[in-house]
C-alpha atoms as a PDB file:
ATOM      1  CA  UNK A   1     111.642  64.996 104.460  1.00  0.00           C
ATOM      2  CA  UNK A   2     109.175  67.544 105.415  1.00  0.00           C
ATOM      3  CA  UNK A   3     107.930  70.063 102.796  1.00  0.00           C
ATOM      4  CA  UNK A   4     106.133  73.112 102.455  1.00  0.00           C
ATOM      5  CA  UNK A   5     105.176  74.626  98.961  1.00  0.00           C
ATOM      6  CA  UNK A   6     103.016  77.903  98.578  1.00  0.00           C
ATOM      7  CA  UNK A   7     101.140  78.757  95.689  1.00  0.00           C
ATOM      8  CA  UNK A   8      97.860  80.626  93.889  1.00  0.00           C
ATOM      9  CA  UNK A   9     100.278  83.780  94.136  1.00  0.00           C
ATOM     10  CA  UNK A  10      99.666  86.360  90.855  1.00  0.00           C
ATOM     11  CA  UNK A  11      98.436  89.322  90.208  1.00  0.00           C
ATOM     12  CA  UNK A  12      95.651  91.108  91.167  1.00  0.00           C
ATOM     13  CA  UNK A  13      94.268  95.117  91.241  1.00  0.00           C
ATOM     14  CA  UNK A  14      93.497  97.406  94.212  1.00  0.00           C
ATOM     15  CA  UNK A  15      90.658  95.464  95.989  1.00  0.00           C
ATOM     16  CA  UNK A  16      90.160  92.182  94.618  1.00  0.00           C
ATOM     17  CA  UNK A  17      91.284  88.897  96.299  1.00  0.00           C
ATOM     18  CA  UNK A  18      93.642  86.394  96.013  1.00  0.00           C
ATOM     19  CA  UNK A  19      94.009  83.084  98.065  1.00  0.00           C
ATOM     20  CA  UNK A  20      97.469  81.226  99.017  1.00  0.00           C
ATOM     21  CA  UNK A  21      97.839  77.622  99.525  1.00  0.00           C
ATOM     22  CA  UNK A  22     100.507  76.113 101.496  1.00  0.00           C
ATOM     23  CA  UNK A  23     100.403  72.541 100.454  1.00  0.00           C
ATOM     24  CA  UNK A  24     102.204  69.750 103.467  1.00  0.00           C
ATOM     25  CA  UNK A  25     104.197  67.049 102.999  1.00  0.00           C
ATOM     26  CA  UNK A  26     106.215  65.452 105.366  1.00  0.00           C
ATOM     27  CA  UNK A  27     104.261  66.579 108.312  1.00  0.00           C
ATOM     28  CA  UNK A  28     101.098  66.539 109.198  1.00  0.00           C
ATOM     29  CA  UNK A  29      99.570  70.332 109.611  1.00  0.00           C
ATOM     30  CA  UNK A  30      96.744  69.338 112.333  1.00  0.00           C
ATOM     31  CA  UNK A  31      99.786  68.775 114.269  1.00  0.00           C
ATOM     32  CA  UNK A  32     101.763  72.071 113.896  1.00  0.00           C
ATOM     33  CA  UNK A  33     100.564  75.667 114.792  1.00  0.00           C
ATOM     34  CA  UNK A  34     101.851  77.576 111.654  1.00  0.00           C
ATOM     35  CA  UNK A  35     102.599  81.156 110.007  1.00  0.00           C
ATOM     36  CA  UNK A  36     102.063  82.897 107.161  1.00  0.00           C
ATOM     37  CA  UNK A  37     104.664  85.600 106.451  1.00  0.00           C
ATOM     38  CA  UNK A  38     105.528  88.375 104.070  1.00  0.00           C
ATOM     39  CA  UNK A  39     108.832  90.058 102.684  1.00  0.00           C
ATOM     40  CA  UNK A  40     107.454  93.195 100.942  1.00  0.00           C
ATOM     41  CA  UNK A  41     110.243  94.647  98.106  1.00  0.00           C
ATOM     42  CA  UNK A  42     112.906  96.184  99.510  1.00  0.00           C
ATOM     43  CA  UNK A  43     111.962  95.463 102.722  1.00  0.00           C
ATOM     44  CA  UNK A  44     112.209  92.709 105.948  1.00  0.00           C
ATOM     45  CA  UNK A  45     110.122  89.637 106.345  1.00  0.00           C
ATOM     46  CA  UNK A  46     107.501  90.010 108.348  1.00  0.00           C
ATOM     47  CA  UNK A  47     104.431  88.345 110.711  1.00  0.00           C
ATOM     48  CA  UNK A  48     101.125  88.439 108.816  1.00  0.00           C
ATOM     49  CA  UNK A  49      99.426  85.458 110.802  1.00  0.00           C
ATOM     50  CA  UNK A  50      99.911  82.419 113.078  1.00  0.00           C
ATOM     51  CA  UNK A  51      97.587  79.404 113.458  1.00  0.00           C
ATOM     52  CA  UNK A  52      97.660  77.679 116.173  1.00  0.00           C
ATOM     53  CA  UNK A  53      96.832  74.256 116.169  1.00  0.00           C
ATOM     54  CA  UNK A  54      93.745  74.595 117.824  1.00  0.00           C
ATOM     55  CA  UNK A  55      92.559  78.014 119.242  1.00  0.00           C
ATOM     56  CA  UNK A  56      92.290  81.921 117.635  1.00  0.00           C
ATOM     57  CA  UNK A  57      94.595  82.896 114.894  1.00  0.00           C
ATOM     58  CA  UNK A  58      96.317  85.217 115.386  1.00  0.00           C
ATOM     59  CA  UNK A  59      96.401  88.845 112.609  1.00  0.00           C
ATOM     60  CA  UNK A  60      98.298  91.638 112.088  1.00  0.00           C
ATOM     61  CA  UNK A  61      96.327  94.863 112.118  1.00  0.00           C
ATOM     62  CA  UNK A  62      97.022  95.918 108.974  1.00  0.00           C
ATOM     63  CA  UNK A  63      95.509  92.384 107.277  1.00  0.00           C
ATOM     64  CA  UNK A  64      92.948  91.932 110.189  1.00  0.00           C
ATOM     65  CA  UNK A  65      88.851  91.634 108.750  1.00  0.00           C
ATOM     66  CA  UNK A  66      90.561  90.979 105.205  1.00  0.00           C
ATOM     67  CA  UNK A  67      92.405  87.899 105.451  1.00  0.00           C
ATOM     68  CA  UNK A  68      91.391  84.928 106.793  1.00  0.00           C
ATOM     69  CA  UNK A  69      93.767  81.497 107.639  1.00  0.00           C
ATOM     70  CA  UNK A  70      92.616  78.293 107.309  1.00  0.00           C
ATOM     71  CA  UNK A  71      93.253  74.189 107.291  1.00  0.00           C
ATOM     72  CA  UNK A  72      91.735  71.844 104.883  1.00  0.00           C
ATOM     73  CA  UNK A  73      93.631  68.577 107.279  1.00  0.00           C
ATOM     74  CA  UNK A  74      92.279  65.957 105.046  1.00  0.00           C
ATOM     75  CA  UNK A  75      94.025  67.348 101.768  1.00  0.00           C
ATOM     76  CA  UNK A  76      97.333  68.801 104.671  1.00  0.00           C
ATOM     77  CA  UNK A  77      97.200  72.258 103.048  1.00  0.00           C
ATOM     78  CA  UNK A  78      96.794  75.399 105.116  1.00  0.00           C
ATOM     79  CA  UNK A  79      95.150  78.318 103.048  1.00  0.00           C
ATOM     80  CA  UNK A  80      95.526  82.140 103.273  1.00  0.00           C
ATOM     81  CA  UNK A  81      92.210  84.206 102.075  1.00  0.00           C
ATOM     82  CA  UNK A  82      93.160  87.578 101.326  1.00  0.00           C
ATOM     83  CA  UNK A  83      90.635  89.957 100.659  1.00  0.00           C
ATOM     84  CA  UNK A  84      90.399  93.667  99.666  1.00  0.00           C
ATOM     85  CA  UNK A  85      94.073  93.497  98.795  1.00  0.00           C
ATOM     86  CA  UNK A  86      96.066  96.871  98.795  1.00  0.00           C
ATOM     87  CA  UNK A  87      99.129  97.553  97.141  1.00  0.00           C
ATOM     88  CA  UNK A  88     100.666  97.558 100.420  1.00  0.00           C
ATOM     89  CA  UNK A  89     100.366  93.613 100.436  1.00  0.00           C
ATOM     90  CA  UNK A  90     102.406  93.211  97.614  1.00  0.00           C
ATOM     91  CA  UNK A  91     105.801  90.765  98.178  1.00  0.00           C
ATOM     92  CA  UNK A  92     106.187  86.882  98.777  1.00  0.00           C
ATOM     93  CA  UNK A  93     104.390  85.007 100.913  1.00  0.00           C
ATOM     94  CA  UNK A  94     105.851  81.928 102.689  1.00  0.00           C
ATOM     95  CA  UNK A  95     104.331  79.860 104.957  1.00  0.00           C
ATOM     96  CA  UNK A  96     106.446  78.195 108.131  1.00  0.00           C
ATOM     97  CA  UNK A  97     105.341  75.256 110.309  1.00  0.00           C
ATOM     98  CA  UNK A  98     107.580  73.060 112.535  1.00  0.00           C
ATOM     99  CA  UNK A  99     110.949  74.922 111.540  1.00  0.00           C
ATOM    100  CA  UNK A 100     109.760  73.886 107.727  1.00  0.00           C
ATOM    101  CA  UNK A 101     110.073  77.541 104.971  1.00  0.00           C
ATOM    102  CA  UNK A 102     108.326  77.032 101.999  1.00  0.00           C
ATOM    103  CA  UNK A 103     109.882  78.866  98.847  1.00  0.00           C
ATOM    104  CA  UNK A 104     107.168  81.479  98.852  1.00  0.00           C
ATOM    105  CA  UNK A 105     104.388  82.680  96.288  1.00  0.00           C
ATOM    106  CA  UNK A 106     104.827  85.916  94.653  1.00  0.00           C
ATOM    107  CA  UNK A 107     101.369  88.692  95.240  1.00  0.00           C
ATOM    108  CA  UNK A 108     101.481  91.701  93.506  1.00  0.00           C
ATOM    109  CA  UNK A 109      98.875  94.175  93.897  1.00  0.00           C
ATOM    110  CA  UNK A 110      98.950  96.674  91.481  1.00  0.00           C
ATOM    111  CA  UNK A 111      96.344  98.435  88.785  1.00  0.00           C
END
């Protein structure tokens, strides 16, 4: 059964960096364009960035220059850089590929 599990949530102050793993199983990610979402608190999931399986990924504006997808396809694990993080990228992350949610990763920017 295919499987998607986030992690290397936590968290961090005004600035610093985090990075999110989304960790395959199941499926095999080189196969699968994929997304990277966010539900801030109190407010709607939404679009942060989609890989495609081959070509330009795809970024929001607002994370655009500061966070950065990419695919490790030996280990099947699709990672989310996120630099200079602002509180306004605070909420779970969840990654989606091939209909697959993963539970999500909790970020919390805050001082």
């Amino acid at each position: 059964q295919a499987e998607l599990v986030e992690s290397g949530g936590g968290l961090v102050q005004p600035g610093g960096s985090l990075t999110l793993s989304c960790v395959a199983s199941g499926m095999i990610v080189s196969n699968y364009s994929m997304g990277w979402y966010l539900q801030p608190p109190g407010k709607p999931l939404h679009l942060v960035a989609t890989s495609p399986k081959t070509g330009t990924t795809y970024y929001i504006d607002s994370v655009k220059e500061r966070f950065t997808v990419s695919r490790d396809n030996d280990k099947n694990i699709v990672y989310l850089k996120m630099n200079s993080l602002e509180s306004e990228d605070s909420g779970v992350y969840y990654c989606y590929m091939a209909g697959v949610w993963g539970q999500g990763t909790q970020v919390t920017v805050s001082s």
